[in-house]
N, C-alpha and C. Protein backbone atom coordinates (compact mmCIF):
# COMPACT_ATOMS: atom_id res chain seq x y z
N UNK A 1 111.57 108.80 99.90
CA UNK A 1 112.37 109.52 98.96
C UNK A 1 111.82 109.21 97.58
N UNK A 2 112.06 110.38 96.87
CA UNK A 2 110.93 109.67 95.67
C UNK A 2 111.86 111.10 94.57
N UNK A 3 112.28 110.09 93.48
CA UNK A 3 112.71 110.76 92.26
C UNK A 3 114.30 111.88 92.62
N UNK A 4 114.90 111.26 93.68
CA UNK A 4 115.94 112.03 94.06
C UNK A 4 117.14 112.32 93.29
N UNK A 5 117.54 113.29 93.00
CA UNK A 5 118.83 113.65 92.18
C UNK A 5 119.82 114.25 92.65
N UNK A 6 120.77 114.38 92.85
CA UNK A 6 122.11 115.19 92.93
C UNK A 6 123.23 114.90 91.65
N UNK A 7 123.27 115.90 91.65
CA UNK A 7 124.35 116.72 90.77
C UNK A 7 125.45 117.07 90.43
N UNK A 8 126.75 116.45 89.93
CA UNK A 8 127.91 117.05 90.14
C UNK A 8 128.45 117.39 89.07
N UNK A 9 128.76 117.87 88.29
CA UNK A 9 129.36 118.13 87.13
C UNK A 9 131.07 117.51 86.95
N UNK A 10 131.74 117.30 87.49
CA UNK A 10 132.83 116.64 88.09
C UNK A 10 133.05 115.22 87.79
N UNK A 11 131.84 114.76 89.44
CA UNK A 11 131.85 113.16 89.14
C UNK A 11 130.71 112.50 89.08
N UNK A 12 129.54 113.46 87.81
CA UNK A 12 128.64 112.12 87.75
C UNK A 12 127.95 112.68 88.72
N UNK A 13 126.39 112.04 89.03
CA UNK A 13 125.57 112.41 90.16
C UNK A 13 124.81 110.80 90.48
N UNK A 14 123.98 110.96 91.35
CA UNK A 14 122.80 109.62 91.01
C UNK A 14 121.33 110.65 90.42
N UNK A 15 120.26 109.82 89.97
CA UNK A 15 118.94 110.03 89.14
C UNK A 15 117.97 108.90 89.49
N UNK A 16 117.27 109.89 89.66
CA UNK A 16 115.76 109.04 89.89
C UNK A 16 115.89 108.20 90.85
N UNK A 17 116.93 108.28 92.51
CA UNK A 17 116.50 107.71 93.23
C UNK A 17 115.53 107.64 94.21
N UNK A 18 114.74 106.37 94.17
CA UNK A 18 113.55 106.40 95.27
C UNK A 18 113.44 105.21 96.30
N UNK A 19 113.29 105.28 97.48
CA UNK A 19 113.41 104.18 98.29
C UNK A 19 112.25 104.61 99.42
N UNK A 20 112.01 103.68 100.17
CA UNK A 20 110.89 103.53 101.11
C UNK A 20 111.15 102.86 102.12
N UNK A 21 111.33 103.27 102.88
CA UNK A 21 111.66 102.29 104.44
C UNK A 21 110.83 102.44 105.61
N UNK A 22 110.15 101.05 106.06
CA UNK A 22 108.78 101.40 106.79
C UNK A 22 109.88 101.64 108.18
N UNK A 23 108.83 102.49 109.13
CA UNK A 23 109.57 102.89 110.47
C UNK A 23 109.76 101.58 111.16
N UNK A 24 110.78 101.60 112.02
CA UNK A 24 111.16 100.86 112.97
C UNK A 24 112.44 99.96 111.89
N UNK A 25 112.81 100.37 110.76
CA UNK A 25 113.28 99.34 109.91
C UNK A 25 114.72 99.87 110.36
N UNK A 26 115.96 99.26 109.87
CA UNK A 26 117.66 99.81 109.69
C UNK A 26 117.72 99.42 108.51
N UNK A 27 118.72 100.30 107.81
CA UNK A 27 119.22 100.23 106.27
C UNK A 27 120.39 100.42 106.10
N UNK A 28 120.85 99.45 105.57
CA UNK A 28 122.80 99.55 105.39
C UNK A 28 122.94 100.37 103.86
N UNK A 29 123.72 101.06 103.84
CA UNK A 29 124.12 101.62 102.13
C UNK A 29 125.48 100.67 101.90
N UNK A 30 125.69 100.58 101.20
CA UNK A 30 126.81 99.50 100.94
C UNK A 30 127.26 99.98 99.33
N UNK A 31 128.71 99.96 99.12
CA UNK A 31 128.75 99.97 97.61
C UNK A 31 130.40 100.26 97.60
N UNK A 32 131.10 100.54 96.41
CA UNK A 32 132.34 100.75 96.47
C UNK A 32 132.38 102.30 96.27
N UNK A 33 133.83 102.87 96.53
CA UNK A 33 134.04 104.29 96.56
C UNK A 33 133.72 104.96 95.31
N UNK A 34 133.01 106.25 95.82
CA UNK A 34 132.77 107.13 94.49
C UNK A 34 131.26 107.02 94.07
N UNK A 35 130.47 106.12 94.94
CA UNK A 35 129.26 105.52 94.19
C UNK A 35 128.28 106.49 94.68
N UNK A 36 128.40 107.18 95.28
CA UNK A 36 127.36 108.05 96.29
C UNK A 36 126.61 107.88 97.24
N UNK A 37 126.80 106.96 98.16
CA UNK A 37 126.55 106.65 99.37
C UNK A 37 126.61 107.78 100.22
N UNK A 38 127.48 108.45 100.51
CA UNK A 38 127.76 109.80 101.46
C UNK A 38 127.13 110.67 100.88
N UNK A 39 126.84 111.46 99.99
CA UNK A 39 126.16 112.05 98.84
C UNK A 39 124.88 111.94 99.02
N UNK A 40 124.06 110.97 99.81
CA UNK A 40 122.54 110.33 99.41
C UNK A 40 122.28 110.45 100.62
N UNK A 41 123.15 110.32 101.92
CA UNK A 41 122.95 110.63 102.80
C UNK A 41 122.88 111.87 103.47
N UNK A 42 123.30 112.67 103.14
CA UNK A 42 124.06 114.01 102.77
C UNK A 42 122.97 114.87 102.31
N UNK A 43 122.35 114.53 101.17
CA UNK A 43 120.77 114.76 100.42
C UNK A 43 119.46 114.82 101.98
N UNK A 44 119.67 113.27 102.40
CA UNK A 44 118.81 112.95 103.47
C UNK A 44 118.93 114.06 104.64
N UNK A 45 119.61 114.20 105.10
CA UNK A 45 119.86 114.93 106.04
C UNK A 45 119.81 116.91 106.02
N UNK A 46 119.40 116.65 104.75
CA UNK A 46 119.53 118.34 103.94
C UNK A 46 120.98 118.94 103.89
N UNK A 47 121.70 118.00 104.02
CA UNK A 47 122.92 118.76 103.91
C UNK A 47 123.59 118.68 102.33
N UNK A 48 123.00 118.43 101.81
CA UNK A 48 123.45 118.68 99.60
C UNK A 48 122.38 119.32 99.32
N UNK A 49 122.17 119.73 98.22
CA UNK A 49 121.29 120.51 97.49
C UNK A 49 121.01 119.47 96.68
N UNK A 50 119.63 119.07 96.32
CA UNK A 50 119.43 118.16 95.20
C UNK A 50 117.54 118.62 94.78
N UNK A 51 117.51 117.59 93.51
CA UNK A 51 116.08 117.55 93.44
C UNK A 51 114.87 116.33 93.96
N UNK A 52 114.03 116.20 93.47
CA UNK A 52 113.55 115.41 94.19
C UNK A 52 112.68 115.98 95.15
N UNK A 53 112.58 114.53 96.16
CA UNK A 53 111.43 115.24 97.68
C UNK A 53 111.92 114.34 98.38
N UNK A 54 112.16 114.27 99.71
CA UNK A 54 111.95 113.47 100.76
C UNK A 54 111.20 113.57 101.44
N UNK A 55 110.71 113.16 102.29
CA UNK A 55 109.92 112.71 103.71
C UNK A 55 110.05 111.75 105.24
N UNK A 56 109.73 112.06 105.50
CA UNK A 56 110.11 111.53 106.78
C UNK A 56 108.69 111.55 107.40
N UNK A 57 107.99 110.31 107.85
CA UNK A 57 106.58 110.21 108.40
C UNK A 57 105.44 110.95 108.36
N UNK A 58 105.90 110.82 106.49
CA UNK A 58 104.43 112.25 106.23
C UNK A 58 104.82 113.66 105.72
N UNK A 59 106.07 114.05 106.41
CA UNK A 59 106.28 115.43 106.36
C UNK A 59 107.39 115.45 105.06
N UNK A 60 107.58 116.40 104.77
CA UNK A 60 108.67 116.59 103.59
C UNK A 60 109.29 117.38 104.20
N UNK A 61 110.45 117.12 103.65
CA UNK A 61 111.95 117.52 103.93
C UNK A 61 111.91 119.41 103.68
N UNK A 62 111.27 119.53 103.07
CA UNK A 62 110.72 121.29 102.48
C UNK A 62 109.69 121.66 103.15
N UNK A 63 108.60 121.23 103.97
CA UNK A 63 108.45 121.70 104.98
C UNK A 63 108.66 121.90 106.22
N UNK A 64 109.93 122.06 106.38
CA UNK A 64 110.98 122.57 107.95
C UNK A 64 111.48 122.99 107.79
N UNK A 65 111.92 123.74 108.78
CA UNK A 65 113.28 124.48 108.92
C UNK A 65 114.31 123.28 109.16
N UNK A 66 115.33 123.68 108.71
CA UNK A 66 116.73 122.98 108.28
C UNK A 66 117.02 122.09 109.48
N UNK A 67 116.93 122.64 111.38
CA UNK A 67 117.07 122.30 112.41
C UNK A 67 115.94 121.79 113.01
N UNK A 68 114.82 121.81 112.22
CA UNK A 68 113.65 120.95 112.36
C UNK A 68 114.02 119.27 111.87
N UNK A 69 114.30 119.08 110.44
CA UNK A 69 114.66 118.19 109.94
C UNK A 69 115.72 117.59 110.28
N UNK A 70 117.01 118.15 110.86
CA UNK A 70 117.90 117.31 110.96
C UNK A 70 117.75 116.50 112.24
N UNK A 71 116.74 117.39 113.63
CA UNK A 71 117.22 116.91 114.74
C UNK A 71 115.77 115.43 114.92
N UNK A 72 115.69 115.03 113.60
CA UNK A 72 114.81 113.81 112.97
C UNK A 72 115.47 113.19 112.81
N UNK A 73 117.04 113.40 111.48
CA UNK A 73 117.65 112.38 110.97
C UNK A 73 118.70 112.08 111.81
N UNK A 74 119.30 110.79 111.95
CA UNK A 74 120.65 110.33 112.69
C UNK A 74 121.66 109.65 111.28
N UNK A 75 122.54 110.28 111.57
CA UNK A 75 123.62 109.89 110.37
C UNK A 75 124.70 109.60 111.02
């Protein structure tokens, strides 16, 4: 994930997040309510609209179809 944004006009968004997780790894999100944890995941999975890029082993999240990418991610 590299330079990720979402957007809310409401409550605030996150900016410029980027993270890297080598395969075979697990990653806890952890934080208090409102912080965007569900939101980032949500991004991951293509289910928000945001900016940025993801990837997943090379490939970016923008080159698949929607049911390409998800049946990758587990949420």
């Amino acid at each position: 994930m590299t330079g990720l944004v979402l957007e809310s006009v409401s409550v605030g968004g996150l900016h410029d997040v980027s993270l890297e997780v080598p395969g075979g790894q697990v990653v806890c999100l952890s934080g208090v309510s409102g912080t965007g944890k569900s939101r980032l995941l949500r991004a991951v999975a293509d289910l928000e609209p945001h900016g940025g890029s993801i990837s997943l082993n090379g490939a970016g999240q923008r080159d698949m179809l929607a049911h390409q990418w998800r049946s990758r991610v587990i949420m």
